[in-house]
C-alpha atoms as a PDB file:
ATOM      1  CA  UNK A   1      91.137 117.508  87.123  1.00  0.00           C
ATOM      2  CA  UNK A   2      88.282 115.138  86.520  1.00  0.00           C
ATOM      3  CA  UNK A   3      89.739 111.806  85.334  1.00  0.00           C
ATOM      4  CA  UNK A   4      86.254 110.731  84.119  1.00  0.00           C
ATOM      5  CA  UNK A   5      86.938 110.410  79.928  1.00  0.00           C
ATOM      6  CA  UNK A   6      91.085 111.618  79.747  1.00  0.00           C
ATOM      7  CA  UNK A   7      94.094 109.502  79.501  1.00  0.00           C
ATOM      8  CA  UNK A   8      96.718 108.637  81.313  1.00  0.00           C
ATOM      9  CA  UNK A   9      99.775 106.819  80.559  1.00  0.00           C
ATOM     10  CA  UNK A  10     101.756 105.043  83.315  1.00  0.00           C
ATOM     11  CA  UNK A  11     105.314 103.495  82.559  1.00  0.00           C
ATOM     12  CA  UNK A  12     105.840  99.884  83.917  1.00  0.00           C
ATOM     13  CA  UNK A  13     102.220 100.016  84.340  1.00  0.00           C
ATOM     14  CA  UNK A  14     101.759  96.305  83.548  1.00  0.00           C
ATOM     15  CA  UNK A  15     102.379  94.794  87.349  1.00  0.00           C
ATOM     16  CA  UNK A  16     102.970  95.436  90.885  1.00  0.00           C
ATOM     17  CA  UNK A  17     102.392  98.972  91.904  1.00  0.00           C
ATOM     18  CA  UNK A  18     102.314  99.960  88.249  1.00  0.00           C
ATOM     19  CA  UNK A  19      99.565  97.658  87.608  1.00  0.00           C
ATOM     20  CA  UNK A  20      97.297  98.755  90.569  1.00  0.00           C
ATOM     21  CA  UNK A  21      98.024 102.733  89.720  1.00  0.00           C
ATOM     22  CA  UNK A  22      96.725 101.704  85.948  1.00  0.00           C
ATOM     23  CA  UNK A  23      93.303  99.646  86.959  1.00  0.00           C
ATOM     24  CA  UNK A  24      92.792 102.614  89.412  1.00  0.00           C
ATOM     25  CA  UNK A  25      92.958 105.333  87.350  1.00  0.00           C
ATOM     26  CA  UNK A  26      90.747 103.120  85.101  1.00  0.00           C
ATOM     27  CA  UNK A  27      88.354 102.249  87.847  1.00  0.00           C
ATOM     28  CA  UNK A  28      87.893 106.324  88.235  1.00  0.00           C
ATOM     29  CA  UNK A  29      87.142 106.138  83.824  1.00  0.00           C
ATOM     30  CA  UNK A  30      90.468 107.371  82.567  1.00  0.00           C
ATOM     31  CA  UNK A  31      91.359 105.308  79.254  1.00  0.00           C
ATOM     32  CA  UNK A  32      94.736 103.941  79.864  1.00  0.00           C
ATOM     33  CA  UNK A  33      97.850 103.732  77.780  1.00  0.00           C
ATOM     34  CA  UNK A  34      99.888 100.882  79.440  1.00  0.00           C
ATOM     35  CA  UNK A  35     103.782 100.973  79.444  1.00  0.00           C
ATOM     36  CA  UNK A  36     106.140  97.828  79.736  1.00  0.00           C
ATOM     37  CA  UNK A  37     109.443  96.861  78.575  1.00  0.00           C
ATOM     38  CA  UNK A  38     109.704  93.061  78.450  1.00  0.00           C
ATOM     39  CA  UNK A  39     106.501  92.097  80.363  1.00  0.00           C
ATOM     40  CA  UNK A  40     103.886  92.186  77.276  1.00  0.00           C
ATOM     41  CA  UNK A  41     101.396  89.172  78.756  1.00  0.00           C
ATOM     42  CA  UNK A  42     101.146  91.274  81.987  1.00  0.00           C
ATOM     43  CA  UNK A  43     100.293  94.186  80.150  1.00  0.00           C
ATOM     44  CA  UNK A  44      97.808  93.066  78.223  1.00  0.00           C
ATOM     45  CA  UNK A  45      96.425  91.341  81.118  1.00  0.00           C
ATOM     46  CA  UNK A  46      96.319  94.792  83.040  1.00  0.00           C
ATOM     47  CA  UNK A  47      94.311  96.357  79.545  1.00  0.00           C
ATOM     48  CA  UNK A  48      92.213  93.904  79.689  1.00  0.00           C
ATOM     49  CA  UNK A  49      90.942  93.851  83.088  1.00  0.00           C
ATOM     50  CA  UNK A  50      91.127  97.449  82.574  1.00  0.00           C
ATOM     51  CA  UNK A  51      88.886  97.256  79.432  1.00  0.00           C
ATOM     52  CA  UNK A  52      86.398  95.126  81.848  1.00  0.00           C
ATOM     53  CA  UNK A  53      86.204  98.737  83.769  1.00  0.00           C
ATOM     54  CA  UNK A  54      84.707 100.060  81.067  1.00  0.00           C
ATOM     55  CA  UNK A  55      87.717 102.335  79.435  1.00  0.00           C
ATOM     56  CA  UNK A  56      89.753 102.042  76.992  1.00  0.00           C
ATOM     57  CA  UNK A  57      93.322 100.567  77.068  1.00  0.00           C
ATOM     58  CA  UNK A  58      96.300 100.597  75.252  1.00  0.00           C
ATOM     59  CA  UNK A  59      99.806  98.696  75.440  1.00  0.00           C
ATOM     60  CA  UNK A  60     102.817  99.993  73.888  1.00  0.00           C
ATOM     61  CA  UNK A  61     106.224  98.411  74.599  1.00  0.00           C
ATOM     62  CA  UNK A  62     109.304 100.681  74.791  1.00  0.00           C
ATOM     63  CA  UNK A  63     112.620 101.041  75.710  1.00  0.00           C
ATOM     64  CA  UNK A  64     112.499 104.523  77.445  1.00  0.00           C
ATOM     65  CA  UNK A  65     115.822 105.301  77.801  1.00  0.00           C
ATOM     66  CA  UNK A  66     115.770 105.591  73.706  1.00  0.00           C
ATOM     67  CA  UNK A  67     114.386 108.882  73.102  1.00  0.00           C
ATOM     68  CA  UNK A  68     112.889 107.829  69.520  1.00  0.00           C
ATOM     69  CA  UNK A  69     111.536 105.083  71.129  1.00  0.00           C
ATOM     70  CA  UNK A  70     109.256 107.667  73.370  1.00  0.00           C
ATOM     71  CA  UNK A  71     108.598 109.841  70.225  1.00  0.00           C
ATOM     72  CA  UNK A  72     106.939 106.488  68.975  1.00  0.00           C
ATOM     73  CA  UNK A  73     105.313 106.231  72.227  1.00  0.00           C
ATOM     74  CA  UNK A  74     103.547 109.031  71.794  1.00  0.00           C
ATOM     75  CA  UNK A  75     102.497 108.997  68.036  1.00  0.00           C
ATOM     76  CA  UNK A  76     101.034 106.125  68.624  1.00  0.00           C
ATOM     77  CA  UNK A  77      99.308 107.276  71.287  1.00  0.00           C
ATOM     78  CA  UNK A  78      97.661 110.431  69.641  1.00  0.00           C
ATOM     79  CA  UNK A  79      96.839 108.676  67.269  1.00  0.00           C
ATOM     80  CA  UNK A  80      94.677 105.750  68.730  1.00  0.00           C
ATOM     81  CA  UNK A  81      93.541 106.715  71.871  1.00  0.00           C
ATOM     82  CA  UNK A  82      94.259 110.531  72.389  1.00  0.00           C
ATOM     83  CA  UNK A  83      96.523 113.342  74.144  1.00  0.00           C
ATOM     84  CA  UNK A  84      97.974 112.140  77.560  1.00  0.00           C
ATOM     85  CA  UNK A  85      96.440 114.055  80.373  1.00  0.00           C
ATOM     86  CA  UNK A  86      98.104 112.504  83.095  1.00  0.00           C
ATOM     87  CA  UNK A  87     102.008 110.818  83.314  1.00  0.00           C
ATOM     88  CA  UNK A  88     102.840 108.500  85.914  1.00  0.00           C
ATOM     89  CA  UNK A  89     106.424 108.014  85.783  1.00  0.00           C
ATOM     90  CA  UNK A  90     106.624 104.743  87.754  1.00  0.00           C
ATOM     91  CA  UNK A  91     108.880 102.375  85.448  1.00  0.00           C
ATOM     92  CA  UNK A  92     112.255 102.055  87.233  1.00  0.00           C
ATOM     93  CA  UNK A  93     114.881  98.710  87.469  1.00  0.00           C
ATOM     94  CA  UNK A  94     115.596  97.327  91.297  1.00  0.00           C
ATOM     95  CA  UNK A  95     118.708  96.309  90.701  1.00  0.00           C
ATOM     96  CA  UNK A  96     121.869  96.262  93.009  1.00  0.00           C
ATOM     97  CA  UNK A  97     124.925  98.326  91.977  1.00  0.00           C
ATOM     98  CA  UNK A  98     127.577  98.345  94.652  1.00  0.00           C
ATOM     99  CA  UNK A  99     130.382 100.971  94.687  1.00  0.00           C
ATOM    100  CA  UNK A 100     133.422 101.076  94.106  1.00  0.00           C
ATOM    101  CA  UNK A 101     132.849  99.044  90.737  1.00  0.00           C
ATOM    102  CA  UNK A 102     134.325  98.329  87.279  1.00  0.00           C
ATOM    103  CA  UNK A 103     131.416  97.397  85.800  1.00  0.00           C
ATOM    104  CA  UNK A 104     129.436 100.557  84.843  1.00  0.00           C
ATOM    105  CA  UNK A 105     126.411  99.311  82.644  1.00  0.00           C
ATOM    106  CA  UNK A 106     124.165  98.445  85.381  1.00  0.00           C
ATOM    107  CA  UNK A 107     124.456 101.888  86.475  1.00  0.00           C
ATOM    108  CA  UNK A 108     123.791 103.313  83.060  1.00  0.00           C
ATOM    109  CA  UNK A 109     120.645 101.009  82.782  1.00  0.00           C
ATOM    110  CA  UNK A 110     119.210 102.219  86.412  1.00  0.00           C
ATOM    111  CA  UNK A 111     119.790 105.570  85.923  1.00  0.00           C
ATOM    112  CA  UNK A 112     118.916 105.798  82.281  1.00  0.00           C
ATOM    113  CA  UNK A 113     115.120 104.584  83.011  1.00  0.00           C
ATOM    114  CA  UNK A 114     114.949 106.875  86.181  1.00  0.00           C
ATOM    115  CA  UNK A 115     115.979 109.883  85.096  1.00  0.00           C
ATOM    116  CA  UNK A 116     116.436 110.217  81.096  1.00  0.00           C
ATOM    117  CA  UNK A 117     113.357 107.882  80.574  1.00  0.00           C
ATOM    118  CA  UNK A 118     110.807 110.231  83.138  1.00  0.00           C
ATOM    119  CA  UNK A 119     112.635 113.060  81.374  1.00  0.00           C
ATOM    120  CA  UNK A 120     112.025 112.539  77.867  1.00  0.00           C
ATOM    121  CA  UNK A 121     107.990 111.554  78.829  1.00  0.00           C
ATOM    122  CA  UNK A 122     107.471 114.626  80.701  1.00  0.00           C
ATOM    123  CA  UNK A 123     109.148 116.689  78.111  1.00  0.00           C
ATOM    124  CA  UNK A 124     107.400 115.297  75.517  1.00  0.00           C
ATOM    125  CA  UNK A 125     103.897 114.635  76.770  1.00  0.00           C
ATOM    126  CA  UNK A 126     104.410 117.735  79.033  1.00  0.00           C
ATOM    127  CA  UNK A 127     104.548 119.638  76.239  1.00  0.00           C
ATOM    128  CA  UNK A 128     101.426 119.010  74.795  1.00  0.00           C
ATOM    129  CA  UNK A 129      99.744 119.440  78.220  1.00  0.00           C
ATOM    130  CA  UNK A 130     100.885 122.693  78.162  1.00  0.00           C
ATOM    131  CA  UNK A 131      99.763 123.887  74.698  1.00  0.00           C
ATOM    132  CA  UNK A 132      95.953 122.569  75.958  1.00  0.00           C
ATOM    133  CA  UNK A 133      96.546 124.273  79.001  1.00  0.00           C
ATOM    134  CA  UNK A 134      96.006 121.140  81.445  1.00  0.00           C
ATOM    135  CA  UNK A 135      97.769 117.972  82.447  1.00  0.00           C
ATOM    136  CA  UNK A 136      99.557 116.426  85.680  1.00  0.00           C
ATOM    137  CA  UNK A 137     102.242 114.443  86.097  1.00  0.00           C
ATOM    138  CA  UNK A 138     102.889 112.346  89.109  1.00  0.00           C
ATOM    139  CA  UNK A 139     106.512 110.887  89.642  1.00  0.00           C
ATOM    140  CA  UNK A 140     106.900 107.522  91.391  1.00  0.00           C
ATOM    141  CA  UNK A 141     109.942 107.741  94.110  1.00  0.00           C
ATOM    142  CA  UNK A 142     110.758 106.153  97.112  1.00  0.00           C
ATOM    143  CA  UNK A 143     112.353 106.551 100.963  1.00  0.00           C
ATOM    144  CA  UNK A 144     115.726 105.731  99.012  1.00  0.00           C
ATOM    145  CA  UNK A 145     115.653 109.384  97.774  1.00  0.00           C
ATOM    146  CA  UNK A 146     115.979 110.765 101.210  1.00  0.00           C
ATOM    147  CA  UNK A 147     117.841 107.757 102.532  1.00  0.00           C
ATOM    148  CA  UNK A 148     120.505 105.937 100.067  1.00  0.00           C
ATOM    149  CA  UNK A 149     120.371 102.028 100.608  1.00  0.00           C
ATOM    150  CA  UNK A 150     123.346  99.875 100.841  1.00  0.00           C
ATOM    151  CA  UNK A 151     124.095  98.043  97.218  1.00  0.00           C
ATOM    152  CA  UNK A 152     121.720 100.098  95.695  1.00  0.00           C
ATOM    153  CA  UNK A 153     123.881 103.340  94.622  1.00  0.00           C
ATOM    154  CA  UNK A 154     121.998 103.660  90.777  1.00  0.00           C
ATOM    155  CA  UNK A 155     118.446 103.316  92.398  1.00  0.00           C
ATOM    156  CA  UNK A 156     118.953 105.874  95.156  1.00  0.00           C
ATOM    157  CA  UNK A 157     120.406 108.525  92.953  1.00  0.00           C
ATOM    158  CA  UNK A 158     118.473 107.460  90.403  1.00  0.00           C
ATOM    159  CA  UNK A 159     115.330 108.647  92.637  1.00  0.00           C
ATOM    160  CA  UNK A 160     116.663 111.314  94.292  1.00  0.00           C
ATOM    161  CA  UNK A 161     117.444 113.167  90.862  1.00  0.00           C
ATOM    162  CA  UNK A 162     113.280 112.424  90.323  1.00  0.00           C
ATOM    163  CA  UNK A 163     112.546 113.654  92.812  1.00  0.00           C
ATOM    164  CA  UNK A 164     114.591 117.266  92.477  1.00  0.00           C
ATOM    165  CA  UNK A 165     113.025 116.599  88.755  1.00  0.00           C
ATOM    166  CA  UNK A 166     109.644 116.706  90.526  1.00  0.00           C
ATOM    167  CA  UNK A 167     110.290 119.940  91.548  1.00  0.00           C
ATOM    168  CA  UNK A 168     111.910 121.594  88.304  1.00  0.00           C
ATOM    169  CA  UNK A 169     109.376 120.876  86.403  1.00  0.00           C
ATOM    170  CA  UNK A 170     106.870 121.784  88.728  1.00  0.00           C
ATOM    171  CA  UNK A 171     108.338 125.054  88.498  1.00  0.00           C
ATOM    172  CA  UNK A 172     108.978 125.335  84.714  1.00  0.00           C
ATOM    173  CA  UNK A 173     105.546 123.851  83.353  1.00  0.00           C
ATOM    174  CA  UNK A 174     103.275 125.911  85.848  1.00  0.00           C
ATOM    175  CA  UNK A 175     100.762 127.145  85.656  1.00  0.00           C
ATOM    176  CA  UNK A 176      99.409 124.759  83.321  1.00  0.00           C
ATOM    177  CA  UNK A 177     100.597 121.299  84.366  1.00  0.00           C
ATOM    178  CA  UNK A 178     100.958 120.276  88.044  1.00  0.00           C
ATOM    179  CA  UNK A 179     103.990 118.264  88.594  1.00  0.00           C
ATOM    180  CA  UNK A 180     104.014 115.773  92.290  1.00  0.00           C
ATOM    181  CA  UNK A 181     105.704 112.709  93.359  1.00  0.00           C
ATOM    182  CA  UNK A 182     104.274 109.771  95.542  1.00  0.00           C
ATOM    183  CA  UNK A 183     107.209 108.000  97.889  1.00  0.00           C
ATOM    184  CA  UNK A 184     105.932 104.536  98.796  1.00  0.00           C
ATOM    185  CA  UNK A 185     107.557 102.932 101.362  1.00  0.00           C
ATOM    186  CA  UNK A 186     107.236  99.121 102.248  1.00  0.00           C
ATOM    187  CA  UNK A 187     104.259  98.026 100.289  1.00  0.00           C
ATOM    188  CA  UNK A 188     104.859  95.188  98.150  1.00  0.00           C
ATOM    189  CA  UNK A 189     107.351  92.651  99.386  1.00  0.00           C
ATOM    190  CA  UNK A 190     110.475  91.925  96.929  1.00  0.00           C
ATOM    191  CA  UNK A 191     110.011  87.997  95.871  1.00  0.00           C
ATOM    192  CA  UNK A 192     113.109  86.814  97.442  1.00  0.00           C
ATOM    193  CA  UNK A 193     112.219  87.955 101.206  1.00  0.00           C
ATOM    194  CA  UNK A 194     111.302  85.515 103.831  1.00  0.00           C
ATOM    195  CA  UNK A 195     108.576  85.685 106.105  1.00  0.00           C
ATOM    196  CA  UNK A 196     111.315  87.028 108.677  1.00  0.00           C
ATOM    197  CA  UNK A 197     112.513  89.585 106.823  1.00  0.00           C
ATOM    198  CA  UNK A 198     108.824  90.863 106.139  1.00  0.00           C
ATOM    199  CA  UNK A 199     107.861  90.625 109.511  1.00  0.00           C
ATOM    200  CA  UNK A 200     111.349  92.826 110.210  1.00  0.00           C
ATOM    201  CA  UNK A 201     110.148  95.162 108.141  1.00  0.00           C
ATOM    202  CA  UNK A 202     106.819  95.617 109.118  1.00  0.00           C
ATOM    203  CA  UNK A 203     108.272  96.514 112.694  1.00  0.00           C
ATOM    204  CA  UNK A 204     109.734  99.235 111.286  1.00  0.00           C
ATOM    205  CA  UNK A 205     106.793 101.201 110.319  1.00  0.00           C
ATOM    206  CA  UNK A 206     104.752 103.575 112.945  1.00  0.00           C
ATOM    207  CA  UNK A 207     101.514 101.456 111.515  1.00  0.00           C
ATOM    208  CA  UNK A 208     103.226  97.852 111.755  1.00  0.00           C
ATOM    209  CA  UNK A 209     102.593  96.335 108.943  1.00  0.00           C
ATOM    210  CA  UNK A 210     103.134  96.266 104.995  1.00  0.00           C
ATOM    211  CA  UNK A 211     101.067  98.838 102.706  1.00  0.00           C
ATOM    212  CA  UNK A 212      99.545  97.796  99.679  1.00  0.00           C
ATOM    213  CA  UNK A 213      99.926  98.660  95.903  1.00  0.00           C
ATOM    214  CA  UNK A 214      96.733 100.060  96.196  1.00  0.00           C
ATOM    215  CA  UNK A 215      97.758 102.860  98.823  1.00  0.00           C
ATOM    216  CA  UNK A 216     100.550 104.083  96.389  1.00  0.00           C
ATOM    217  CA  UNK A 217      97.031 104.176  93.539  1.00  0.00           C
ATOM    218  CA  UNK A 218      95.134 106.221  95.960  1.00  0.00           C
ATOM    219  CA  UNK A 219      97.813 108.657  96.753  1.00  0.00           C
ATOM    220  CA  UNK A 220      98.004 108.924  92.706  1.00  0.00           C
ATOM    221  CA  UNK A 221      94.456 109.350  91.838  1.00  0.00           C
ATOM    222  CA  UNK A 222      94.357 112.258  94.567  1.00  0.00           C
ATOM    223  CA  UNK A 223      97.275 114.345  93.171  1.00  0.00           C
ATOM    224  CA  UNK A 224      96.019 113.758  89.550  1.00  0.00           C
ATOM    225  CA  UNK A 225      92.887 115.086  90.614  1.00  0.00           C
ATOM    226  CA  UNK A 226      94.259 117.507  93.441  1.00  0.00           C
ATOM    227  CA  UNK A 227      93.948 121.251  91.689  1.00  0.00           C
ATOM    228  CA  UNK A 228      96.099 123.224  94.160  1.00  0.00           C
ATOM    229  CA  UNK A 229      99.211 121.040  94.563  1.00  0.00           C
ATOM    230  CA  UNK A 230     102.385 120.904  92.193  1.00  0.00           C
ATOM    231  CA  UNK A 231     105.708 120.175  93.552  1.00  0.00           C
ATOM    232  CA  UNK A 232     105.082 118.214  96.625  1.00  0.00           C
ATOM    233  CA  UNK A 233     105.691 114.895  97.498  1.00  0.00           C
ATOM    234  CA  UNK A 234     103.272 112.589  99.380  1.00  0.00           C
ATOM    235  CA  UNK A 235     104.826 109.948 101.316  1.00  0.00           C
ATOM    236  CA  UNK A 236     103.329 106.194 101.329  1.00  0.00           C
ATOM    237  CA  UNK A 237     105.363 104.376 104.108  1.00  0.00           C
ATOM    238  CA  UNK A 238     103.376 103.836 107.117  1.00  0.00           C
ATOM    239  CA  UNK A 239     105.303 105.876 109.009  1.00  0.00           C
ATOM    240  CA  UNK A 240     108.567 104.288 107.961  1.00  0.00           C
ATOM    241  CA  UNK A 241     110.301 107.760 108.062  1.00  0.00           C
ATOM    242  CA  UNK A 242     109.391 108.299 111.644  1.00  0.00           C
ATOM    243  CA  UNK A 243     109.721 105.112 112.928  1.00  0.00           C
ATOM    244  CA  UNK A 244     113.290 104.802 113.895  1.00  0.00           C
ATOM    245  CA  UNK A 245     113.022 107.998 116.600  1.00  0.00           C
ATOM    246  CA  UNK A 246     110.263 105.871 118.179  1.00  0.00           C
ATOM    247  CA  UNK A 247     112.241 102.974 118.623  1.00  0.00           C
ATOM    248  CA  UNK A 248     114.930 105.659 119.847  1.00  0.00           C
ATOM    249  CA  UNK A 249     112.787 106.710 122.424  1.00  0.00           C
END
């Protein structure tokens, strides 16, 4: 797909790696629709340095775990700036949930955004896609869904069920819409981590050092252009994944 003149809507697009993956699929002339929850003056920051690109850009605040809040979502969007062409599922919550527990809403938040949120945008804006016969959407994961994190029970299930959504709806909206998912791995340092603890984890990559926001944009723009892939997963880590048998060795 040629990105030049469609649109693309990215959840939590408004900062960190959801900022970078909106300006670049600006920067390659797709009009942007610009997700965010709470964070409306770094959204409309992000549309307007993506408006400086040249594009278009939209910001639309929404609670996607509220179904009619999508629906709005997306009326609004057809009707001032177009049809999505390309989803990028990237809003999610970092937020710790240990286990056991008696206290169950932070799990229902986590796992609400991660997997009824990307479900109700890919059903509804994969839907359309299909009817024009063209559209790709790109899931934002992370090492978590191959490797659960301590604390972090909600986000690690959260993104292992997007991931196994990757591939369902790979399968069920093909031929017409190519469903991927892009697994970053240390790129943007959390804001409470000191300089040891990014150092740590830099040692831990085959590459070592930190990737950038902008890697995980790259590996976006390629499967939203990339016509023969649906249902794969490209990994953005540095070699996080391998690391450990080196350090084995």
């Amino acid at each position: 797909m040629q990105l030049n003149g469609k649109t693309a809507l990215v959840t939590g697009g408004a900062h960190r790696v959801g900022k970078a993956i909106s300006l670049a699929l600006a920067r390659a002339g797709a009009n942007v629709i610009i997700h965010y929850n709470s964070s409306a003056q770094a959204a409309e920051e992000t549309a307007a340095e993506a408006r400086a690109l040249g594009v278009r850009a939209l910001t639309h605040p929404a609670d996607l775990a509220e179904l009619t809040q999508v629906r709005a979502m997306r009326e609004r969007a057809l009707r001032e700036i177009g049809a999505v062409d390309v989803l990028v599922n990237s809003a999610s919550i970092f937020q710790t949930t240990p286990v056991p527990t008696e206290e169950f809403e932070a799990w229902k938040r986590v796992t609400a955004l991660l997997l009824d949120g990307a479900f109700y945008c890919s059903n509804l804006f994969g839907r359309e896609m299909i009817e024009r016969g063209e559209g790709a959407i790109i899931n934002i994961v992370d090492l978590s869904a191959w490797e659960p994190w301590p604390r972090f029970a909600a986000h690690s299930v959260g993104k292992a069920g997007l991931l196994a959504m990757t591939r369902q709806l790979a399968l069920e909206f093909a031929p017409a819409v190519r469903v991927n998912a892009v697994a970053p791995g240390p790129v943007l340092p959390p804001p409470d981590y000191s300089p040891e603890k990014i150092a740590a984890a830099a040692k831990r990559t085959l590459l070592g050092r930190w990737g950038t926001a902008e890697d995980v944009a790259e590996a976006v723009l390629f499967l939203a252009q990339a016509s023969y892939i649906t249902g794969d997963t490209i990994t953005v880590d540095g070699g996080q994944r391998l690391a450990g048998r080196k350090a084995q060795a």
